[in-house]
Protein backbone atom coordinates (compact mmCIF):
# COMPACT_ATOMS: atom_id res chain seq x y z
CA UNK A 1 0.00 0.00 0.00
CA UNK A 2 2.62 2.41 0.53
CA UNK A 3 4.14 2.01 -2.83
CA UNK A 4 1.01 2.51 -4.38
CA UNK A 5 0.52 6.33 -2.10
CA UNK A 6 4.04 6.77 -2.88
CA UNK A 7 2.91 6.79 -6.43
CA UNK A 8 -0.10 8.35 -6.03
CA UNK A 9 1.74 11.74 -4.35
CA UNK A 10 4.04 11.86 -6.95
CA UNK A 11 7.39 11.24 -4.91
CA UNK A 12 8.00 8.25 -6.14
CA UNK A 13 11.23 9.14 -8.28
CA UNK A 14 12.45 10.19 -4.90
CA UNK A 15 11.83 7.23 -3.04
CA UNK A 16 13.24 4.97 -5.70
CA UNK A 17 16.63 7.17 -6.04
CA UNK A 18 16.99 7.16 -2.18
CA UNK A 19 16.30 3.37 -2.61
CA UNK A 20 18.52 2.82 -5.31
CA UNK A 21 21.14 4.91 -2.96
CA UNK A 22 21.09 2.60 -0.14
CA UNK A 23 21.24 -0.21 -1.73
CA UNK A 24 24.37 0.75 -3.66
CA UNK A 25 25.82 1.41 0.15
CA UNK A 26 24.99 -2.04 1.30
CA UNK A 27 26.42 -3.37 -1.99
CA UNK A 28 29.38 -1.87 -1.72
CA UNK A 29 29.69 -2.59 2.31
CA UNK A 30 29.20 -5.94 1.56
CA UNK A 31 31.52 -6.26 -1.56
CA UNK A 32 34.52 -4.37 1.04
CA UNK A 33 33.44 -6.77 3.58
CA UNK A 34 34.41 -9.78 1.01
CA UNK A 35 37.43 -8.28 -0.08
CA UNK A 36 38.95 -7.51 3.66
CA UNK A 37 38.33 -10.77 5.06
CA UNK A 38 40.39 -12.72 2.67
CA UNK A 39 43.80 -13.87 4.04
CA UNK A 40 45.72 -12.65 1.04
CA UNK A 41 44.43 -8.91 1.21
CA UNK A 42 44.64 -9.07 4.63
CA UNK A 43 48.14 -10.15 5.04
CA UNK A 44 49.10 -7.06 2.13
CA UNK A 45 47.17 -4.51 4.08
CA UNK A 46 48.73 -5.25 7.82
CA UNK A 47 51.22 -2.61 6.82
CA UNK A 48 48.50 -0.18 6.05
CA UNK A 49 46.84 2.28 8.32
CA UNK A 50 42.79 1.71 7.09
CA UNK A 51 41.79 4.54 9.74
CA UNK A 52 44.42 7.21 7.76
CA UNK A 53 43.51 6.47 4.61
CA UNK A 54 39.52 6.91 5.30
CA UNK A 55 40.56 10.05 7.13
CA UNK A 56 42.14 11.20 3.78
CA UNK A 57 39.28 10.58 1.75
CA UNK A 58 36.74 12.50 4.16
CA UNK A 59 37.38 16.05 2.46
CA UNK A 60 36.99 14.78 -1.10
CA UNK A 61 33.86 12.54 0.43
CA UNK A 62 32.36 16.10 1.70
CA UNK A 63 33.12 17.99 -1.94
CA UNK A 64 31.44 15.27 -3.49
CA UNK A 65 28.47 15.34 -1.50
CA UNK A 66 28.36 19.38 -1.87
CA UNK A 67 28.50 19.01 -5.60
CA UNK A 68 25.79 16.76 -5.60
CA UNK A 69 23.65 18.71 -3.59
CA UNK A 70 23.92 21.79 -6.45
């Protein structure tokens, strides 16, 4: 039923591209999830500081999400 009022208001692009959105997110948590818990990746990335890296990428993260917003 609430697909079908969705529809009916009109805001149903919205709710699909916020779907769409989340279920990228789980996609790709679950794809990084795969990746890191292999013994091979894990054993090349015990010299690498995961925390500093994401800290890195949290300006260009914020730029992105500004330029989408426009």
């Amino acid at each position: 039923m609430e697909i079908l009022r969705a529809a009916d208001n009109g805001d149903s692009e919205e709710s699909r591209n916020t779907l769409m959105m989340f279920g990228g997110l789980a996609l790709m948590t679950l794809g990084a999830g795969l990746i890191l818990t292999s013994p091979i990746v894990r054993k090349y990335l015990g010299g690498f500081d995961v925390g500093k890296l994401l800290q890195a990428a949290g300006p260009d993260f914020e730029r992105y999400m500004k330029l989408k917003s426009m």
